[in-house]
Protein backbone atom coordinates (compact mmCIF):
# COMPACT_ATOMS: atom_id res chain seq x y z
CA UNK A 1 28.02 -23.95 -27.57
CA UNK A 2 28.61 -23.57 -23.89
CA UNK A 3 29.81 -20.81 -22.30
CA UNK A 4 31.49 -20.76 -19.00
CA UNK A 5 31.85 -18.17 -16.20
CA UNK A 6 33.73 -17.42 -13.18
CA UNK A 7 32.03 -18.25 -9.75
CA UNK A 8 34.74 -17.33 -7.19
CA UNK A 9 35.39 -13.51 -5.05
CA UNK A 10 32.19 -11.98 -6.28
CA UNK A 11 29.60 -9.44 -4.56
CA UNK A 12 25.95 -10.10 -4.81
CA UNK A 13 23.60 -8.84 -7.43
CA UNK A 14 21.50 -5.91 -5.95
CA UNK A 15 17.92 -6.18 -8.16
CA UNK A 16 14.76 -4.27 -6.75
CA UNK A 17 11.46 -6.56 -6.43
CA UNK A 18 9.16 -3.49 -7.28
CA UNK A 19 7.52 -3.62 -10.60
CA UNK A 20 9.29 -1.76 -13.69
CA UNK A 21 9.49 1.63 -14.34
CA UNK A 22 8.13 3.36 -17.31
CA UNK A 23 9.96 5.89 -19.73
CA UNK A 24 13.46 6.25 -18.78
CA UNK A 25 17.07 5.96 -21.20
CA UNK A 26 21.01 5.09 -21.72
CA UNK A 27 23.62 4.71 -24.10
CA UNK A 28 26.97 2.69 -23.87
CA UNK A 29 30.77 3.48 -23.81
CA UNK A 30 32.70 0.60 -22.82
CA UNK A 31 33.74 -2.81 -23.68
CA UNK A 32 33.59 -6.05 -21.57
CA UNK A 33 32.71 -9.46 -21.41
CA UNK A 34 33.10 -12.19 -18.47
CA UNK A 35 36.09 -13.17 -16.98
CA UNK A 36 38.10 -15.84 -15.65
CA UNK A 37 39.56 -17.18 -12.22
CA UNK A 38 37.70 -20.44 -10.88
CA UNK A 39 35.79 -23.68 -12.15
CA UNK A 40 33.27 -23.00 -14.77
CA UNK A 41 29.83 -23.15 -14.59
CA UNK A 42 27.39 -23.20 -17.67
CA UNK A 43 25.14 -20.52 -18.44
CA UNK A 44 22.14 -20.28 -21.00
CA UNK A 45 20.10 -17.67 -21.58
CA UNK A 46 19.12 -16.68 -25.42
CA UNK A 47 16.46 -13.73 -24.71
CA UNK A 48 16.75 -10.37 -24.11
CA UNK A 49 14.41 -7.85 -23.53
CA UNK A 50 14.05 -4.87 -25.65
CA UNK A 51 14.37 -1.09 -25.06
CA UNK A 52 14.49 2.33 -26.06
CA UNK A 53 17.02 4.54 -23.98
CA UNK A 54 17.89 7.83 -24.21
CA UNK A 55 21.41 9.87 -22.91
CA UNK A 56 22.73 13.11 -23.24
CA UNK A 57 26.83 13.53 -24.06
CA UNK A 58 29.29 16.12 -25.22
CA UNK A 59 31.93 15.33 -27.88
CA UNK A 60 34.06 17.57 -29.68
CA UNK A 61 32.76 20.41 -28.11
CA UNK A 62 28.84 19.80 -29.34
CA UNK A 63 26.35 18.54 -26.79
CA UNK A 64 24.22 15.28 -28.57
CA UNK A 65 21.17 13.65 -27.26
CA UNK A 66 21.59 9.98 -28.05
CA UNK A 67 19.05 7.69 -28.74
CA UNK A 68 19.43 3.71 -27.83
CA UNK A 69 17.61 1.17 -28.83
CA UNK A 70 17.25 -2.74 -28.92
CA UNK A 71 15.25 -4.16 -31.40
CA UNK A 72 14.37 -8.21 -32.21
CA UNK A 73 14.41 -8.75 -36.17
CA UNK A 74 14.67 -12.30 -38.37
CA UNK A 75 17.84 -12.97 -37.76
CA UNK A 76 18.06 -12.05 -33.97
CA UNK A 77 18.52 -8.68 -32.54
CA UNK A 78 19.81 -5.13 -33.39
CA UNK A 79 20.98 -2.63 -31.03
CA UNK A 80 21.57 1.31 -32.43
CA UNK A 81 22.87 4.59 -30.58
CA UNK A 82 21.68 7.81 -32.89
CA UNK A 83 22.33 11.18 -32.12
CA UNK A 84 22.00 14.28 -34.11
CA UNK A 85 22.66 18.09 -33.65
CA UNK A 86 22.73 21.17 -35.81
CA UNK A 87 26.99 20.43 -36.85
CA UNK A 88 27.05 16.65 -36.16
CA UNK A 89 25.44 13.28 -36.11
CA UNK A 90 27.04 10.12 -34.51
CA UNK A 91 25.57 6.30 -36.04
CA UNK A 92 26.41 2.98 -34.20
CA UNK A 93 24.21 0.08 -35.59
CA UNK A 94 25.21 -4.06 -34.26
CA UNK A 95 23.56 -6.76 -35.09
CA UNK A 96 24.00 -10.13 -33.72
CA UNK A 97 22.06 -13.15 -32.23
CA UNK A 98 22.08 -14.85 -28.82
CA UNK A 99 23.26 -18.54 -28.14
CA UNK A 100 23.76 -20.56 -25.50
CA UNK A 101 24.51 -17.02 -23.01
CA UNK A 102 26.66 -15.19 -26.07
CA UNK A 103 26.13 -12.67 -28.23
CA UNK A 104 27.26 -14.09 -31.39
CA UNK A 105 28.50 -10.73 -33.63
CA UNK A 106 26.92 -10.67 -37.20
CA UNK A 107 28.12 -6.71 -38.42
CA UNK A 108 28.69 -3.28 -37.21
CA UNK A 109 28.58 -0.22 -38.65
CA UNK A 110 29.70 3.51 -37.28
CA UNK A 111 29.37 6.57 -38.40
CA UNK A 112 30.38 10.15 -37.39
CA UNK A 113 29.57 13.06 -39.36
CA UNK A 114 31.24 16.85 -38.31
CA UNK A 115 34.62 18.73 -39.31
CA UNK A 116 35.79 15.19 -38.96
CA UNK A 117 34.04 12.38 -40.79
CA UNK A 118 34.79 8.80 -39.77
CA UNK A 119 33.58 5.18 -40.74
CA UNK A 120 34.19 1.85 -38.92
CA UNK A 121 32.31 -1.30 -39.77
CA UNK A 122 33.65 -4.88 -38.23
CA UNK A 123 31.90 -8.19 -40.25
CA UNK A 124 31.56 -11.53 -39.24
CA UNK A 125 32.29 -14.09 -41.52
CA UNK A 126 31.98 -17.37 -39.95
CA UNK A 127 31.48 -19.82 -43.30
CA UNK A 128 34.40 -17.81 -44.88
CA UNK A 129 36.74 -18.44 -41.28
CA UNK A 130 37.38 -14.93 -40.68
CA UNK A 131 36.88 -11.59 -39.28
CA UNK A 132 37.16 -8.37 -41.70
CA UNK A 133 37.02 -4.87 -40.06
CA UNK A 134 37.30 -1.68 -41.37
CA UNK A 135 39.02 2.13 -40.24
CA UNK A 136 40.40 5.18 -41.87
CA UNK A 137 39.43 3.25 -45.26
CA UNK A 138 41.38 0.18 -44.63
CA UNK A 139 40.31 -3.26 -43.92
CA UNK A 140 42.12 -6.06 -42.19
CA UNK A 141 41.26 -9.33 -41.66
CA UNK A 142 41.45 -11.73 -38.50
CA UNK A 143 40.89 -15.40 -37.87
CA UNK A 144 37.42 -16.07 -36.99
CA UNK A 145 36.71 -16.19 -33.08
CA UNK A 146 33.33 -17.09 -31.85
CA UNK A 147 33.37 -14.96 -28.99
CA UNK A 148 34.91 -11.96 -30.81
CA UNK A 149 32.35 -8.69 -30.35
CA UNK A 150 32.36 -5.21 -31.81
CA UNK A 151 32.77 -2.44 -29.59
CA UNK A 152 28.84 -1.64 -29.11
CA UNK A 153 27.75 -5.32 -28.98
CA UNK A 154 30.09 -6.13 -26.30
CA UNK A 155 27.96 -3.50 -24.27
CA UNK A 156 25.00 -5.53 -24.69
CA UNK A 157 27.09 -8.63 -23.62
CA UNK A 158 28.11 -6.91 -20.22
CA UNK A 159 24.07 -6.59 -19.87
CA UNK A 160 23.38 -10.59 -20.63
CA UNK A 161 26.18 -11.46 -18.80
CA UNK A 162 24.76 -9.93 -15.24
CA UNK A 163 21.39 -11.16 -16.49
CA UNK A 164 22.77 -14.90 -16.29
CA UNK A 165 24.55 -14.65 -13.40
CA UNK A 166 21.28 -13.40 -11.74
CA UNK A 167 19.25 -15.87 -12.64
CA UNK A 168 21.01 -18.50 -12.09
CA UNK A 169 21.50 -17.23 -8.16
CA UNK A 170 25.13 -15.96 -8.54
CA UNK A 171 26.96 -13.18 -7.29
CA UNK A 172 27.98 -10.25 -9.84
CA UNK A 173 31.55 -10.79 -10.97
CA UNK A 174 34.39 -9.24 -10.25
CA UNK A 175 36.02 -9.41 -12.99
CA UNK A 176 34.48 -9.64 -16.90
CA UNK A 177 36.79 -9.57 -19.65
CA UNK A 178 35.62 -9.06 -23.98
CA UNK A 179 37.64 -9.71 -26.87
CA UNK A 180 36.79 -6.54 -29.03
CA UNK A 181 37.38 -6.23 -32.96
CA UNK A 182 38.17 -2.86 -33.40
CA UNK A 183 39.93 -1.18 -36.69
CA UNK A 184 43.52 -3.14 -37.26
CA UNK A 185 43.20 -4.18 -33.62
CA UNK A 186 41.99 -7.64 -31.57
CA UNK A 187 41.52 -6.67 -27.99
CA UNK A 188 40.81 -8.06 -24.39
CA UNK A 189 39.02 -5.42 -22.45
CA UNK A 190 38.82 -6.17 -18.79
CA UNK A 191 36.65 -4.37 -16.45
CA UNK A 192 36.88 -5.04 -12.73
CA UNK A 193 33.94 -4.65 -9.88
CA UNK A 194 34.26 -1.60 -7.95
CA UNK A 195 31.53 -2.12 -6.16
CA UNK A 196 27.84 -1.09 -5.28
CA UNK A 197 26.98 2.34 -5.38
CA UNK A 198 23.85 4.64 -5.19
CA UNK A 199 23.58 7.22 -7.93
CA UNK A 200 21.64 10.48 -8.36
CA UNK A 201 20.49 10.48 -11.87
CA UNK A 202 17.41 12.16 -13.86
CA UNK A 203 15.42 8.79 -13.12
CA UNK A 204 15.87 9.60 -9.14
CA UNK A 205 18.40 7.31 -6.79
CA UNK A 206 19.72 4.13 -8.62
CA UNK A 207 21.42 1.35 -6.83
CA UNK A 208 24.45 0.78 -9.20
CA UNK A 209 26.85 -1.84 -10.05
CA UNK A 210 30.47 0.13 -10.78
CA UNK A 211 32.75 -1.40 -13.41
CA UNK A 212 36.07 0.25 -14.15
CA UNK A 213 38.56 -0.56 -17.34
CA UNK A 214 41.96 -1.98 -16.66
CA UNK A 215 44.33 -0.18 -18.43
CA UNK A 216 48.19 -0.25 -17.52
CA UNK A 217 49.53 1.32 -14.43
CA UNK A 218 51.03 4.34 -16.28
CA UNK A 219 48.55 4.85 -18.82
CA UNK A 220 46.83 8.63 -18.28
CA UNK A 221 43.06 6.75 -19.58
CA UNK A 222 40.35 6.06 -17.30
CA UNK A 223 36.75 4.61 -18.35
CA UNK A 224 34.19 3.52 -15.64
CA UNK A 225 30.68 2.19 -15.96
CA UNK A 226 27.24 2.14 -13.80
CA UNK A 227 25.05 -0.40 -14.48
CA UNK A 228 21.54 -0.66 -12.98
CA UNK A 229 20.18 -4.33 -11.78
CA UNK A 230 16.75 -2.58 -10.97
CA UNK A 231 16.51 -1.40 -14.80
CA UNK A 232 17.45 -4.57 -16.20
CA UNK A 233 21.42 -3.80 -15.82
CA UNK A 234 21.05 -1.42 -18.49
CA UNK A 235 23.81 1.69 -18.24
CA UNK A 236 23.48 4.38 -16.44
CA UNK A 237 26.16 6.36 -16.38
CA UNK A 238 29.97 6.44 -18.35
CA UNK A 239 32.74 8.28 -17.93
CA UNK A 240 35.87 8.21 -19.79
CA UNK A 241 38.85 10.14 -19.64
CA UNK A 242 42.24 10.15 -22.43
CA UNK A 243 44.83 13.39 -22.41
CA UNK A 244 43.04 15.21 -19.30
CA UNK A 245 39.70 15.53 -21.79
CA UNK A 246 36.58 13.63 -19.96
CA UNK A 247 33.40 12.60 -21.76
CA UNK A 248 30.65 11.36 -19.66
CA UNK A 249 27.34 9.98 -21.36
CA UNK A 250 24.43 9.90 -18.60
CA UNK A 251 20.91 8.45 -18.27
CA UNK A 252 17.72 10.71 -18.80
CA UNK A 253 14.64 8.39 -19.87
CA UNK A 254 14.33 4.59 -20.81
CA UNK A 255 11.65 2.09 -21.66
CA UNK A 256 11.98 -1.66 -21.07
């Protein structure tokens, strides 16, 4: 399977030559994938490397310490956000493989326990032809897509995607666009390059790449994402913002 990748109006990829740093964390937000104005150009890479991240959030009211982390098992990779308090505990779980570039979606599960209780799981059925996800106890079905993601997955897609264009000498791009799988609805998320930034986080000054959601001109939503190229493009820092309510998950260890 090939995979192809816009080359045109892009800023270069900021990564520091100093060795890695030890202990540090994230946790995702968003949804992306790469997007879409010139020729193509192949990409290839099948290997990621693994990490435990950690975050701190608020939802609801209740402040959570999330822990992320990306595992390699049999059948390719699984990446999980956990976080527990005394009056609620939040479960995201993906797993999916890596081919030719992609992150090729194999299930997802999420689960949210507090005065509200919610499930979501999204399945990948490629020898059946189809696509079954599942919210508020309902499942509905959807031709199969290859390049169809969850909504945690495609995080991890945004991070191989950068990888890629890195190594093979390219500019970060400006625009990077996922089709999501969420509940009854098939989505294109588009994020679009802000530009570089330098952050203050609990890991000390971060040179960032800033991604922000497209959403329509009217729409009162906002969702923006930091990546760092130093870390391995892992996240950062999110913010996201629906009805004047923010929610902002931030970096405060990792470990590559």
């Amino acid at each position: 399977m090939e995979t192809s990748m816009t080359t045109c109006h892009q800023i270069p990829l900021l990564r520091s030559s100093s060795a890695r740093v030890p202990s540090w964390g994230l946790y995702p937000v968003l949804m992306i994938t790469i997007g879409v104005l010139c020729a193509p150009r192949v990409i290839a890479a099948d290997a990621l490397n693994t990490y435990t991240a950690h975050y701190e959030t608020s939802m609801y009211g209740i402040n959570l310490d999330i822990e992320r982390k990306l595992v390699e098992t049999e059948a390719g990779y699984q990446l999980s956000s956990q976080g527990k308090s005394f009056a609620a505990s939040l479960s995201e779980v993906a797993d999916f493989s890596v081919s030719d570039g992609r992150i090729v979606g194999q299930q997802f599960i999420y689960q949210l326990k507090s005065l509200v209780k919610r499930r979501r799981e999204v399945h990948f059925l490629p020898e059946q032809g189809i696509i079954r996800s599942l919210k508020k106890k309902k499942w509905t079905e959807f031709p199969w897509e290859a390049d169809a993601l969850d909504r945690l997955s495609q995080q991890e897609q945004l991070r191989l995607t950068l990888i890629n264009a890195e190594e093979n000498g390219d500019a970060a791009p400006e625009s990077l666009t996922f089709v999501v799988i969420d509940g009854p609805k098939r989505g294109e998320k588009i994020l679009d390059l802000v530009g570089v930034e330098e952050l203050d986080t609990a890991l000390g000054p971060l040179e960032t790449l800033h991604y922000r959601r497209r959403y329509e001109a009217d729409s009162d939503r906002s969702s923006d994402i930091w990546v760092a190229p130093s870390l391995d493009f892992l996240m950062v820092l999110t913010r996201h913002e629906e009805d004047g309510s923010p929610v902002e998950l931030s970096i405060t260890s990792a470990d590559l």
